[in-house]
C-alpha atoms as a PDB file:
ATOM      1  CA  UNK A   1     -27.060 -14.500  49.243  1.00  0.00           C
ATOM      2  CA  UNK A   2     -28.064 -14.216  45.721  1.00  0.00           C
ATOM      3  CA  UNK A   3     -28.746 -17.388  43.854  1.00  0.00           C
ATOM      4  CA  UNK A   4     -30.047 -16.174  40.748  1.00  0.00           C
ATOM      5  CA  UNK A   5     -27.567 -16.368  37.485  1.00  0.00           C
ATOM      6  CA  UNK A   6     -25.631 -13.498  36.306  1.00  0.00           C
ATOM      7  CA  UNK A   7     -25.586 -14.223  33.013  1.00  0.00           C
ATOM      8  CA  UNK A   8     -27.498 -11.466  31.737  1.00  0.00           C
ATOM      9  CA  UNK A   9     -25.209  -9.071  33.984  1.00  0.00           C
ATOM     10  CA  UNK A  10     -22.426  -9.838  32.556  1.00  0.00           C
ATOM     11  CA  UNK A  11     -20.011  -8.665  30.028  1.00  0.00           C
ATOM     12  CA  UNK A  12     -18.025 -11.116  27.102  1.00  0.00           C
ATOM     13  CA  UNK A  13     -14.643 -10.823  26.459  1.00  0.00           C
ATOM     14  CA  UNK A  14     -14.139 -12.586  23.323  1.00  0.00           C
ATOM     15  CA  UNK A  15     -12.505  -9.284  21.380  1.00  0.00           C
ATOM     16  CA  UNK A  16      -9.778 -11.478  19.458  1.00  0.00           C
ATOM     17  CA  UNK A  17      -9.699 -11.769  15.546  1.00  0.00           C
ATOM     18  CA  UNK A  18     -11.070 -15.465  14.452  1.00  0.00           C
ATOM     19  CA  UNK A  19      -9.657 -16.172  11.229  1.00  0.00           C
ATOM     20  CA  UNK A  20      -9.136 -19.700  10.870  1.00  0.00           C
ATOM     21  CA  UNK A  21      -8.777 -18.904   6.705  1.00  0.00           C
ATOM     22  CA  UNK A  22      -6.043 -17.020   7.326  1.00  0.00           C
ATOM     23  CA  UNK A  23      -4.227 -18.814   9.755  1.00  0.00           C
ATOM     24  CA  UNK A  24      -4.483 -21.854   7.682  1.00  0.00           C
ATOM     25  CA  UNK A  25      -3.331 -20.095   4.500  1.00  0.00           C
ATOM     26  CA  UNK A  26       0.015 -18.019   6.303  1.00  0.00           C
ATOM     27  CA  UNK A  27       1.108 -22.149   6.751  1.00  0.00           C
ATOM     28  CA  UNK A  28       0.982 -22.976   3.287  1.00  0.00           C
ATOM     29  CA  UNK A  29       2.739 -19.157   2.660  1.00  0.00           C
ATOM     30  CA  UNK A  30       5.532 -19.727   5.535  1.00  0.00           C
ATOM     31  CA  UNK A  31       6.477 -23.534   3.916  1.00  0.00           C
ATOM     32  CA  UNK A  32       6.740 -21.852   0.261  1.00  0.00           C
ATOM     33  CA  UNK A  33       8.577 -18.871   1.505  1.00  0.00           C
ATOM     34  CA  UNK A  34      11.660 -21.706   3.910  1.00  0.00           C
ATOM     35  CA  UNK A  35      11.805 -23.299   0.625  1.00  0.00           C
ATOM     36  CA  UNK A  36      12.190 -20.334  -1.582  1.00  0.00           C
ATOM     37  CA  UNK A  37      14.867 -18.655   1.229  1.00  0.00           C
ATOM     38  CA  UNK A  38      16.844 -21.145   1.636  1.00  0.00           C
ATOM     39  CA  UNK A  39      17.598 -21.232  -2.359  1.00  0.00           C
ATOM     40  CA  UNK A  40      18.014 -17.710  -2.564  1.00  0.00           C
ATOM     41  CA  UNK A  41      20.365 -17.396  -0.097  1.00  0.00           C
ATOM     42  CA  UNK A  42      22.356 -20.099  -1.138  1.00  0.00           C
ATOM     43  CA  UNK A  43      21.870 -19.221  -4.913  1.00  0.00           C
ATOM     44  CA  UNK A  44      22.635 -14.752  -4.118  1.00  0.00           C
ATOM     45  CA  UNK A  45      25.795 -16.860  -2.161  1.00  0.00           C
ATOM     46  CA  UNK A  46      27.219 -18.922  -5.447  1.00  0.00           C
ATOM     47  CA  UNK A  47      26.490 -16.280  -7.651  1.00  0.00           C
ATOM     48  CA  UNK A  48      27.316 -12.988  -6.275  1.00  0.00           C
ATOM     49  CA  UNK A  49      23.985 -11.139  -6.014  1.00  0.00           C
ATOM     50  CA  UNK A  50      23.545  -8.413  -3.743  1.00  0.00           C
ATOM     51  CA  UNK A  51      19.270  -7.852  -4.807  1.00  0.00           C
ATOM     52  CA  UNK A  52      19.213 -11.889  -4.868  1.00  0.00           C
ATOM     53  CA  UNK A  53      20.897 -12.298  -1.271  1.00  0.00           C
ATOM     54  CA  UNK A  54      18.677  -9.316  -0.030  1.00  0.00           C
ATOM     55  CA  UNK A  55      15.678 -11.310  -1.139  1.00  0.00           C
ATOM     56  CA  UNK A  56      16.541 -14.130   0.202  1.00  0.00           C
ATOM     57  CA  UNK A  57      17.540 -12.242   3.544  1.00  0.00           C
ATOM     58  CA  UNK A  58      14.075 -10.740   3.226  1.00  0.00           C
ATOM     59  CA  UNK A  59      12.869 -13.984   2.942  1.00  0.00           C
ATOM     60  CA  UNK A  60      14.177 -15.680   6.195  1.00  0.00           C
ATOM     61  CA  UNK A  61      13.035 -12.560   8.446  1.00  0.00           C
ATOM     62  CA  UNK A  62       9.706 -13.293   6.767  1.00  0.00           C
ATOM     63  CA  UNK A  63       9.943 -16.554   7.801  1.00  0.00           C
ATOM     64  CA  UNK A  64      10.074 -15.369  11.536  1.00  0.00           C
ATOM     65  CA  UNK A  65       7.092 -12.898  11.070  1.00  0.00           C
ATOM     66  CA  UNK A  66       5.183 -15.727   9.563  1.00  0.00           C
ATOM     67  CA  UNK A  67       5.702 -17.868  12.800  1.00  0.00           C
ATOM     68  CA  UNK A  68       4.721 -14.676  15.532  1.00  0.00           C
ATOM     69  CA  UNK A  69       1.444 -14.376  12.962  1.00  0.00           C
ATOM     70  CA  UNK A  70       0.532 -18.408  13.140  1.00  0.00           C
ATOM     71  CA  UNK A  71       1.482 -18.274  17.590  1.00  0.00           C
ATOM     72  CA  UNK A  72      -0.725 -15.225  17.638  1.00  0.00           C
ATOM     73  CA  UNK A  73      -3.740 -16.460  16.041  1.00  0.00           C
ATOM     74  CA  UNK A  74      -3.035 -19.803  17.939  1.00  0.00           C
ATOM     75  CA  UNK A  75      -2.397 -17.972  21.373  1.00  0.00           C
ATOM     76  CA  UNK A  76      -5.354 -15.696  21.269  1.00  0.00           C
ATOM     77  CA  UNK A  77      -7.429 -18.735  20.678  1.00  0.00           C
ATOM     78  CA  UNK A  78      -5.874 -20.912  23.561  1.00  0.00           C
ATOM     79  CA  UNK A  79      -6.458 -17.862  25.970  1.00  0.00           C
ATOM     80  CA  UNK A  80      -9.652 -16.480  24.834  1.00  0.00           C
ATOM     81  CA  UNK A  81     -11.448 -17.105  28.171  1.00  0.00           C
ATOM     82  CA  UNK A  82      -8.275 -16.805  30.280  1.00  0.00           C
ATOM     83  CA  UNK A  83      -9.380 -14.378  33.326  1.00  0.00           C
ATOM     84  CA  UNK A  84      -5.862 -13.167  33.666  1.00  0.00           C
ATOM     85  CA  UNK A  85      -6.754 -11.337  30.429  1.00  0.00           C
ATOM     86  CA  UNK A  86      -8.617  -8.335  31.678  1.00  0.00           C
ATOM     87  CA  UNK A  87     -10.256  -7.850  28.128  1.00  0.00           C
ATOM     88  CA  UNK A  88      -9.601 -10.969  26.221  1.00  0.00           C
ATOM     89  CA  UNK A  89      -7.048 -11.434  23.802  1.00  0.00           C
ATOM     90  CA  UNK A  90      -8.212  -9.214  21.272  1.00  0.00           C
ATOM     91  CA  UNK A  91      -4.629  -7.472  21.102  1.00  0.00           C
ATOM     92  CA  UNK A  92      -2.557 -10.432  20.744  1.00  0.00           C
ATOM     93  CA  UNK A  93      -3.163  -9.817  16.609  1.00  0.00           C
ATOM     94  CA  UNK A  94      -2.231  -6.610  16.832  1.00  0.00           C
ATOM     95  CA  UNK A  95       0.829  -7.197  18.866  1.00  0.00           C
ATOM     96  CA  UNK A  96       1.814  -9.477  16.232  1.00  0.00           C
ATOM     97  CA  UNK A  97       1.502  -7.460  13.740  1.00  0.00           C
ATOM     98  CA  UNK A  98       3.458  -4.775  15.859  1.00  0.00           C
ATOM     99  CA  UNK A  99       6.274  -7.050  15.846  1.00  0.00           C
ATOM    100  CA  UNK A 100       5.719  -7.947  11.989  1.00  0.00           C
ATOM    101  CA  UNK A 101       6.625  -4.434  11.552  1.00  0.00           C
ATOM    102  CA  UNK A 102       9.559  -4.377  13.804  1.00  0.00           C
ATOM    103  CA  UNK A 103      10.999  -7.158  11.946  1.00  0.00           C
ATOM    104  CA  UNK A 104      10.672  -5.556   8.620  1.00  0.00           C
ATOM    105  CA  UNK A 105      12.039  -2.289   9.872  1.00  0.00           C
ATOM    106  CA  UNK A 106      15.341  -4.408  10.570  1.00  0.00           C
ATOM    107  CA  UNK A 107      15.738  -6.211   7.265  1.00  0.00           C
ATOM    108  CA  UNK A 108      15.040  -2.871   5.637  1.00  0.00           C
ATOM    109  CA  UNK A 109      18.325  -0.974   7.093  1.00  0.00           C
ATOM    110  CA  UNK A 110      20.227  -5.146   7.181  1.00  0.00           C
ATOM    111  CA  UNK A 111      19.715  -4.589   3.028  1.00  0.00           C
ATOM    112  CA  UNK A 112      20.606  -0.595   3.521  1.00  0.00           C
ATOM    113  CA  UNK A 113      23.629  -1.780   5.092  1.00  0.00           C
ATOM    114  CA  UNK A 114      24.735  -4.129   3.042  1.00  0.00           C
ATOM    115  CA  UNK A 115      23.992  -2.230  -0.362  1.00  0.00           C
ATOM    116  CA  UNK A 116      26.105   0.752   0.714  1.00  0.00           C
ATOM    117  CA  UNK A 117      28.838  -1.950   1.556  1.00  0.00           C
ATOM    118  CA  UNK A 118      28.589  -3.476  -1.939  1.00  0.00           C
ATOM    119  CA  UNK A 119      28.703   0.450  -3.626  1.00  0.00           C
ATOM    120  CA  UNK A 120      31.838   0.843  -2.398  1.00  0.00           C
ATOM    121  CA  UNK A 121      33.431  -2.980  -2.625  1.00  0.00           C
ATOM    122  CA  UNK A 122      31.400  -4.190  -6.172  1.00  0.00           C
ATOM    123  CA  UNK A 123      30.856  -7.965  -6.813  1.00  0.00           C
ATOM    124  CA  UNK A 124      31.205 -10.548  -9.389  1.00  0.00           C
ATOM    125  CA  UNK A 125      27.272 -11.330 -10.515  1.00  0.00           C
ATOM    126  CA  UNK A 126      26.754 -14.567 -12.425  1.00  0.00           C
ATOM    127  CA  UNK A 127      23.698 -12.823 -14.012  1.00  0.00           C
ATOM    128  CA  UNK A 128      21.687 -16.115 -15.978  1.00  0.00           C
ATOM    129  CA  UNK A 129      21.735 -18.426 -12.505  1.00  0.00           C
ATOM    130  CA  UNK A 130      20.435 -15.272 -10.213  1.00  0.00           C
ATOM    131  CA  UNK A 131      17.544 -14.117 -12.525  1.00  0.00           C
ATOM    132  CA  UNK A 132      16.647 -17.620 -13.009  1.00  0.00           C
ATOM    133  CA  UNK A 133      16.522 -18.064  -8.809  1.00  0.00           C
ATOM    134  CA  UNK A 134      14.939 -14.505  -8.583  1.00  0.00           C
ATOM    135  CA  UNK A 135      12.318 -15.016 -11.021  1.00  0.00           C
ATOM    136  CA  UNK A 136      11.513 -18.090  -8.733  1.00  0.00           C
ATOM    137  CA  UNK A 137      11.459 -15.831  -5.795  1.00  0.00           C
ATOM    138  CA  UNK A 138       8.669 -13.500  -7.640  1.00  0.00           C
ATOM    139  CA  UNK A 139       6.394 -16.385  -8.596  1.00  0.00           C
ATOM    140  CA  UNK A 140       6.788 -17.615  -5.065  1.00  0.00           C
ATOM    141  CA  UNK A 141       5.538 -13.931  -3.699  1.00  0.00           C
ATOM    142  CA  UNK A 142       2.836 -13.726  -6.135  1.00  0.00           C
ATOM    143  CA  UNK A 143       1.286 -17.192  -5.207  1.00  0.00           C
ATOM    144  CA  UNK A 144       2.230 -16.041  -1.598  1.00  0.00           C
ATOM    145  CA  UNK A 145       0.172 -12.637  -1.953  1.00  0.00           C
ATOM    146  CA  UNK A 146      -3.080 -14.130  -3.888  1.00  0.00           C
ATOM    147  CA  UNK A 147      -2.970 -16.648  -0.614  1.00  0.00           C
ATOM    148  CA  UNK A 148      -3.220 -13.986   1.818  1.00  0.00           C
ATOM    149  CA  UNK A 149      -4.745 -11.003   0.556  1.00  0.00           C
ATOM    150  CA  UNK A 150      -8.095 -10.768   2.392  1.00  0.00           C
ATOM    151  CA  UNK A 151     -10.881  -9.999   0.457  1.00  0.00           C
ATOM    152  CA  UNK A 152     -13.838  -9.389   2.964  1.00  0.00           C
ATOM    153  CA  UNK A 153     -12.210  -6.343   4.560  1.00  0.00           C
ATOM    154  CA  UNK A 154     -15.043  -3.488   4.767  1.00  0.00           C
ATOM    155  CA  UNK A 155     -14.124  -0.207   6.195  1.00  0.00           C
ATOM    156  CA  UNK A 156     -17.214   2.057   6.618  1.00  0.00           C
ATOM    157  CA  UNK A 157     -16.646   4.971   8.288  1.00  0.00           C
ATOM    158  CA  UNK A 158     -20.117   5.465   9.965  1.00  0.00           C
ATOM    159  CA  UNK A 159     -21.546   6.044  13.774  1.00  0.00           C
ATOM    160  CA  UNK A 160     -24.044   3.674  13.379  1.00  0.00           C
ATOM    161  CA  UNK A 161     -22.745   1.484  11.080  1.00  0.00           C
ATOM    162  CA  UNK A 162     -20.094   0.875  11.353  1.00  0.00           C
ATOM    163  CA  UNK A 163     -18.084  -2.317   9.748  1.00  0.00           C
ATOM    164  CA  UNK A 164     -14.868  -2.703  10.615  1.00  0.00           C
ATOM    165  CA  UNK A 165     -12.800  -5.396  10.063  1.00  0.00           C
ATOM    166  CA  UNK A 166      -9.044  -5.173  10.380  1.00  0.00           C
ATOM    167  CA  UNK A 167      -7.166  -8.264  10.788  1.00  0.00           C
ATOM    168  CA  UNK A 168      -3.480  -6.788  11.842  1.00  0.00           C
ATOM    169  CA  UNK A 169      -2.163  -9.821  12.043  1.00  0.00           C
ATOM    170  CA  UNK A 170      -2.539 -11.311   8.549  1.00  0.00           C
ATOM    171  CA  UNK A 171      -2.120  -7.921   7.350  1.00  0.00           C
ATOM    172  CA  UNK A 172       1.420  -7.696   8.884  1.00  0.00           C
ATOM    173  CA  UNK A 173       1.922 -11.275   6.771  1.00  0.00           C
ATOM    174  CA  UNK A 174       0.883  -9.815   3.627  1.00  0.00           C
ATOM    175  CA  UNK A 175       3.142  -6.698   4.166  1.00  0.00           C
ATOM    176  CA  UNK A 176       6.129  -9.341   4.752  1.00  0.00           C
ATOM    177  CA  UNK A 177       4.719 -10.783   1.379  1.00  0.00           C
ATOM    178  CA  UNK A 178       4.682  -7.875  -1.317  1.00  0.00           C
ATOM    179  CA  UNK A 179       8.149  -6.246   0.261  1.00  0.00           C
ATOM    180  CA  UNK A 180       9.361 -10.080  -1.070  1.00  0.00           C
ATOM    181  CA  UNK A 181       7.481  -9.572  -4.031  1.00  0.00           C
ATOM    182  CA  UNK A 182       9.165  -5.883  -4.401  1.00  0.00           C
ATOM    183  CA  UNK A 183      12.858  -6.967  -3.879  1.00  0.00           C
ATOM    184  CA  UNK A 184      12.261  -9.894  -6.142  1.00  0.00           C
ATOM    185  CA  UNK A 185      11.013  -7.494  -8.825  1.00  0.00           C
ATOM    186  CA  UNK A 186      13.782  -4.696  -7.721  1.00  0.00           C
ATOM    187  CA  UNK A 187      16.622  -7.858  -8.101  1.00  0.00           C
ATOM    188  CA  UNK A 188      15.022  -8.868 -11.771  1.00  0.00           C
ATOM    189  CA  UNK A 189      15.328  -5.417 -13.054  1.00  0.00           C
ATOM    190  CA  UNK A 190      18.853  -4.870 -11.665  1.00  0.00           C
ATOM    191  CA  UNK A 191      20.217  -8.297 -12.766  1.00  0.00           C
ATOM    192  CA  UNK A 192      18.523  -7.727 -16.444  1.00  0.00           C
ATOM    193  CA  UNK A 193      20.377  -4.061 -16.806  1.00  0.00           C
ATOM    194  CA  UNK A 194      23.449  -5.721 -15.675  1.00  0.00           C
ATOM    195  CA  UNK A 195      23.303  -8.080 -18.183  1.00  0.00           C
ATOM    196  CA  UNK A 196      22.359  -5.998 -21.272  1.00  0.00           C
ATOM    197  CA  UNK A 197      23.755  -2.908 -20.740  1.00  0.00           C
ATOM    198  CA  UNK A 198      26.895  -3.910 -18.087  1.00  0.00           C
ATOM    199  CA  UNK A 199      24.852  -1.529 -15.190  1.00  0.00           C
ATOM    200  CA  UNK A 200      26.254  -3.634 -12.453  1.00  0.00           C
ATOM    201  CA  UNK A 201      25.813  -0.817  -9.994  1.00  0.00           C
ATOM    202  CA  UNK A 202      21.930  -1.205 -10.410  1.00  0.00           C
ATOM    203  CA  UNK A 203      22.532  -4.197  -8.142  1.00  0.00           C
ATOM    204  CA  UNK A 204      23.536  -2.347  -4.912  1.00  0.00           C
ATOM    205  CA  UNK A 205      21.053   0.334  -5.545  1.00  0.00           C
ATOM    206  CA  UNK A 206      18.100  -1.017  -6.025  1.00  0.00           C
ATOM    207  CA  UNK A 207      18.860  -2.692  -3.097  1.00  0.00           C
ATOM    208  CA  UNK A 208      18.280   0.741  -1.130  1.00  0.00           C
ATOM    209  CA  UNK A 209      15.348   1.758  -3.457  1.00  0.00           C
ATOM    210  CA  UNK A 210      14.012  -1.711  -1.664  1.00  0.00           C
ATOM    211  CA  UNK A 211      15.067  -0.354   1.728  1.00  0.00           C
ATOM    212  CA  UNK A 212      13.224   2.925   1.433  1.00  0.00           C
ATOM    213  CA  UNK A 213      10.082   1.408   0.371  1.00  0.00           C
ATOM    214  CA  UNK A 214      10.098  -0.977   2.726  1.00  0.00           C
ATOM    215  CA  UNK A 215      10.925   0.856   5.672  1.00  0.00           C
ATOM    216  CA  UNK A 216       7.735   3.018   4.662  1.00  0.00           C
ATOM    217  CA  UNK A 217       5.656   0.044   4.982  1.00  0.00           C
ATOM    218  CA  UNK A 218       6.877  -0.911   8.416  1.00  0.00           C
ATOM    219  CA  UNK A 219       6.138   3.066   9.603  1.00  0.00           C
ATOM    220  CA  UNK A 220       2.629   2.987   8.166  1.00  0.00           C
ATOM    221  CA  UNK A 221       1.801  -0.688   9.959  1.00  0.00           C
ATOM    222  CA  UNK A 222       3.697   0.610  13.370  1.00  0.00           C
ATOM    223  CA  UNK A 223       1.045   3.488  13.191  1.00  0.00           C
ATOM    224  CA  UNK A 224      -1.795   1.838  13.226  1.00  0.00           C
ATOM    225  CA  UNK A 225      -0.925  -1.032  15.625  1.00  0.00           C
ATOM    226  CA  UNK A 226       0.666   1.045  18.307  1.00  0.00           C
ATOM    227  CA  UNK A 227      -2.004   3.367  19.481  1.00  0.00           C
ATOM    228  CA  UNK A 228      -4.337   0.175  19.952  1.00  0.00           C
ATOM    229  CA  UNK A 229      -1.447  -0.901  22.393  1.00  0.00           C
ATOM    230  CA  UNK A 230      -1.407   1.906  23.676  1.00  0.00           C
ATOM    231  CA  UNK A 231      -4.719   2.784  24.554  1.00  0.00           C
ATOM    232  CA  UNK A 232      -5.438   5.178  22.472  1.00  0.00           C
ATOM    233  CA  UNK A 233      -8.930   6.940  22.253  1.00  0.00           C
ATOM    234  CA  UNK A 234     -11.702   6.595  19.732  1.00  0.00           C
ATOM    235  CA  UNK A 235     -12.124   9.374  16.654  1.00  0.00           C
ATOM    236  CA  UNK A 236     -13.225  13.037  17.838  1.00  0.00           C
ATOM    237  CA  UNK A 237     -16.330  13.164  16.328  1.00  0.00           C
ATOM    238  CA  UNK A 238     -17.338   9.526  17.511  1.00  0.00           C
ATOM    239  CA  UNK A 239     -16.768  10.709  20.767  1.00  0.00           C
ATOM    240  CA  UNK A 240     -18.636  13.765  20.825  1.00  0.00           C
ATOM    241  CA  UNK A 241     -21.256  11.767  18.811  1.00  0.00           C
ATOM    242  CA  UNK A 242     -21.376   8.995  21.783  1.00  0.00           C
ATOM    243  CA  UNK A 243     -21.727  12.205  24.693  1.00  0.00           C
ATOM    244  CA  UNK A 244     -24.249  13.972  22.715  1.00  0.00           C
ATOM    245  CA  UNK A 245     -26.251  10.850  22.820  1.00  0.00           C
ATOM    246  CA  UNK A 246     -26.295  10.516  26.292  1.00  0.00           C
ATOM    247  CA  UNK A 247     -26.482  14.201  27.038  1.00  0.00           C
ATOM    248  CA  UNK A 248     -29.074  15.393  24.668  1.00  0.00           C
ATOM    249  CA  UNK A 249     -31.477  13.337  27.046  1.00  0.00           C
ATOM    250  CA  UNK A 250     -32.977  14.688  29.892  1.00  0.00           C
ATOM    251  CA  UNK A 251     -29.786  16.959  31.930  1.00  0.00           C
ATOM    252  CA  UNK A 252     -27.486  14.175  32.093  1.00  0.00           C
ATOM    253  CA  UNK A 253     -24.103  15.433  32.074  1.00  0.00           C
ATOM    254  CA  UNK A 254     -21.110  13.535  31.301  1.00  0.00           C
ATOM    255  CA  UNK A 255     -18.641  13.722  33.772  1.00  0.00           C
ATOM    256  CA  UNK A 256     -15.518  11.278  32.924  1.00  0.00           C
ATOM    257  CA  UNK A 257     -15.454   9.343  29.495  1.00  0.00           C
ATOM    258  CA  UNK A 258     -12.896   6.665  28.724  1.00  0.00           C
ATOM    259  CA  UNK A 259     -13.055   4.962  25.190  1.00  0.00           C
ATOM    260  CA  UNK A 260     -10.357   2.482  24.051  1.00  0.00           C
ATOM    261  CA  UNK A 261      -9.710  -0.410  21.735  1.00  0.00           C
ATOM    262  CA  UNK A 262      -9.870  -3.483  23.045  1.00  0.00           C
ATOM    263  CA  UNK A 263      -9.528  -5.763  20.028  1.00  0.00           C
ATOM    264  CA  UNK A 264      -8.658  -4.754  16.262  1.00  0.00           C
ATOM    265  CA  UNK A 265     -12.492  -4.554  15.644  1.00  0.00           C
ATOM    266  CA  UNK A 266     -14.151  -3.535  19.481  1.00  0.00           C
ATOM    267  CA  UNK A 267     -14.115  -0.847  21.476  1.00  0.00           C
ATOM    268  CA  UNK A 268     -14.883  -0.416  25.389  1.00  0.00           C
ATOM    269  CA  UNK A 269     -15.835   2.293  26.938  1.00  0.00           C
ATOM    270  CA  UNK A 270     -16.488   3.912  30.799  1.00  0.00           C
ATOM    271  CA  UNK A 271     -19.172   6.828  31.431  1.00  0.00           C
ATOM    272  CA  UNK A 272     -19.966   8.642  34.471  1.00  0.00           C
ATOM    273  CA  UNK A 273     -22.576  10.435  34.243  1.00  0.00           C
ATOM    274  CA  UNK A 274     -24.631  13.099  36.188  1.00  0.00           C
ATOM    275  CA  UNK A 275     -28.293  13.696  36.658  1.00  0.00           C
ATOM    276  CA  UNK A 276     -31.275  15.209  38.890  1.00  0.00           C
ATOM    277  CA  UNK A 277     -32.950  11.949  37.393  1.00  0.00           C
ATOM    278  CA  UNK A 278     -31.140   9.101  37.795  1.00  0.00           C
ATOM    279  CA  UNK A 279     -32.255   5.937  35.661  1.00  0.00           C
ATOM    280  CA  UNK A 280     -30.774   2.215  35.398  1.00  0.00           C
ATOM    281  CA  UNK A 281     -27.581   2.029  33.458  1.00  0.00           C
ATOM    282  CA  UNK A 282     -29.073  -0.093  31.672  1.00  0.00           C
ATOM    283  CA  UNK A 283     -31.289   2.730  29.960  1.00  0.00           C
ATOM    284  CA  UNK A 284     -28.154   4.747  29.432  1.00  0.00           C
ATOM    285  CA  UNK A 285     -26.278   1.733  27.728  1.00  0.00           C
ATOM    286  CA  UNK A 286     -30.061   1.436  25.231  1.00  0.00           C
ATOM    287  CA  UNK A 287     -28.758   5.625  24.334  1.00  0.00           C
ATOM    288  CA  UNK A 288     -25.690   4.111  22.497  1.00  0.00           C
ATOM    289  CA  UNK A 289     -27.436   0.953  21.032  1.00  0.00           C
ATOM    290  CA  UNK A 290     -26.429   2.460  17.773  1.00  0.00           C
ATOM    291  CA  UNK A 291     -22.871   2.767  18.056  1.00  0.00           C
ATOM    292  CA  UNK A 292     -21.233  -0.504  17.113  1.00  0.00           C
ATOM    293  CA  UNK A 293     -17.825   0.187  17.924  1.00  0.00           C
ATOM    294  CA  UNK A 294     -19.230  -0.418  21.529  1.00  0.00           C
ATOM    295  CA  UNK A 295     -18.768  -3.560  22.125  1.00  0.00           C
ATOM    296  CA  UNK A 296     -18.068  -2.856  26.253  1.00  0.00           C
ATOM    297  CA  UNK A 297     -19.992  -0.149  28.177  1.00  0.00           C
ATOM    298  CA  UNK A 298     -19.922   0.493  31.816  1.00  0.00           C
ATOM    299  CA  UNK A 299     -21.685   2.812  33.135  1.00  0.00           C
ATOM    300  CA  UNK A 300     -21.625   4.770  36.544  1.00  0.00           C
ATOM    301  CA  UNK A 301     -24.618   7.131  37.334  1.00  0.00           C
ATOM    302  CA  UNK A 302     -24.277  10.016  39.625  1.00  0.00           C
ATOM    303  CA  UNK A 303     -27.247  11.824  41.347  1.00  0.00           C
ATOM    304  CA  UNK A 304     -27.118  15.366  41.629  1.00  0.00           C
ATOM    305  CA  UNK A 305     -28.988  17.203  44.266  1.00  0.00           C
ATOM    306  CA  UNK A 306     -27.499  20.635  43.821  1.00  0.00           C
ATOM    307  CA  UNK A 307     -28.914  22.916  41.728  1.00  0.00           C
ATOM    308  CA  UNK A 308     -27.886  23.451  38.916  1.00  0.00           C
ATOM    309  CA  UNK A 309     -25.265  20.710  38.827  1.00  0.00           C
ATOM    310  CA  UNK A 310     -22.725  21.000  36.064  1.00  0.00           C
ATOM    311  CA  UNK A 311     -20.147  19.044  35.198  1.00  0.00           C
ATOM    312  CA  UNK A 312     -16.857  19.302  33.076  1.00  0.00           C
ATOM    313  CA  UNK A 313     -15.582  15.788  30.803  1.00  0.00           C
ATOM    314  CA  UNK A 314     -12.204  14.678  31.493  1.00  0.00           C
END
């Protein structure tokens, strides 16, 4: 039996985002944003504001995507050495954010709903009490944003060095943060031209400017979350970069290649390869040192022994 360690044989899993900075901050930003719902609503309630109840709607779905953010970073944490996790629990972030976008998808056609609704039946605004409560909404956002906006994200698009750093997660949170920030602003404006110039339909309308916009935001975070759920394969030219490498030496030919994220930031990938001279895989793993997006490489080697042996990727 072998008693020697197999440390050096084996692979780590630890793919998940660590971000204790921004877990820590989306707690201060989910207690501000309770506080600043639960006026709004009450406060769009009294004082019959569409924009102000949409923000304060906003607000309380925000709420929930500021809880799946804080459980994510928590449960990928808990569960980062958890076997039953094939590869970690790199994609619990990006699940979250997933559902970040889900949620704002919903409030977008809730206020799209309810807009149309007050287009056709208008309301009584009591304009000085729902600026006042809106303009409170704002400064809440803006404090909320400066919290979370990360500043060390670096996205270089290079083979060999390559830095990249996307935290889905808090990015979802941030999202949930400036569409606040919009419908605040969109409610200001609206409340203001009612005022002045008696343009009470602004209300309703800028309401479904705040829909559109928002609904934008949730496509454009579904579309890069999903095909990291789903498995999806690394860029074209990284992968023909990555078989060249491999390729290029001696007459290995690479016979299956399977290259998927793992984790917002890591990549793993499966070769087969054949060859007339077979080597260790270990030699074939040193060929793609320089791709750091590899952060999980198995490799199988095939000997050939007809001549000439060619082989097809799939």
């Amino acid at each position: 039996m072998h008693v020697h360690t197999l440390d050096n044989w084996q692979h780590r899993h630890e793919f998940s985002v660590k971000n204790e900075k921004g877990e820590r901050r989306t707690q201060y930003v989910l207690i501000l944003t309770a506080v600043t719902m639960l006026v709004e609503i009450l406060a769009g309630s009294v004082f019959g504001s569409m924009a102000l109840l949409a923000d304060g709607w906003h607000m309380g779905t925000h709420v929930a995507a500021f809880l799946i953010t804080i459980f994510a970073y928590r449960y990928a944490r808990k569960h980062a050495h958890n076997p039953a996790f094939t590869f970690g629990t790199g994609k619990v972030s990006v699940l979250g954010g997933f559902a970040s976008a889900i949620a704002l998808a919903v409030v977008a056609l809730v206020m799209l709903v309810e807009s149309t609704y007050r287009i056709i039946e208008p309301q009584t605004i009591q304009f000085n009490e729902a600026i006042a409560v809106a303009l409170l909404g704002l400064l809440v956002n803006i404090i909320s944003a400066f919290l979370l906006k990360d500043s060390h994200t670096h996205d270089h698009h290079d083979h060999t060095h390559d830095h990249h750093h996307h935290d889905h997660n808090l990015r979802a949170a941030y999202l949930h943060v400036l569409a606040d920030a919009l419908t605040s602003l969109l409610a200001i404006v609206a409340l203001v031209s009612g005022k002045y110039f008696g343009w009470n339909w602004l209300d309703p309308i800028m309401g479904i400017v705040g829909a559109i916009i928002i609904t934008r935001w949730s496509y454009g975070l579904v579309q890069q979350t999903s095909p990291i759920l789903l498995d999806a394969s690394i860029e074209e030219d990284y992968r023909n970069s990555i078989k060249e490498s491999i390729e290029q030496d001696s007459d290995n030919r690479i016979s299956d290649l399977h290259i998927w994220k793992v984790g917002p930031n890591h990549y793993a990938a499966t070769i087969s390869l054949v060859t007339h001279f077979p080597k260790s895989a270990e030699y074939y793993k040193e060929l793609l040192s320089s791709f750091n997006k590899l952060s999980h490489v198995t490799v199988e080697v095939n000997e050939c022994k007809e001549k000439p042996c060619i082989a097809s990727i799939t």
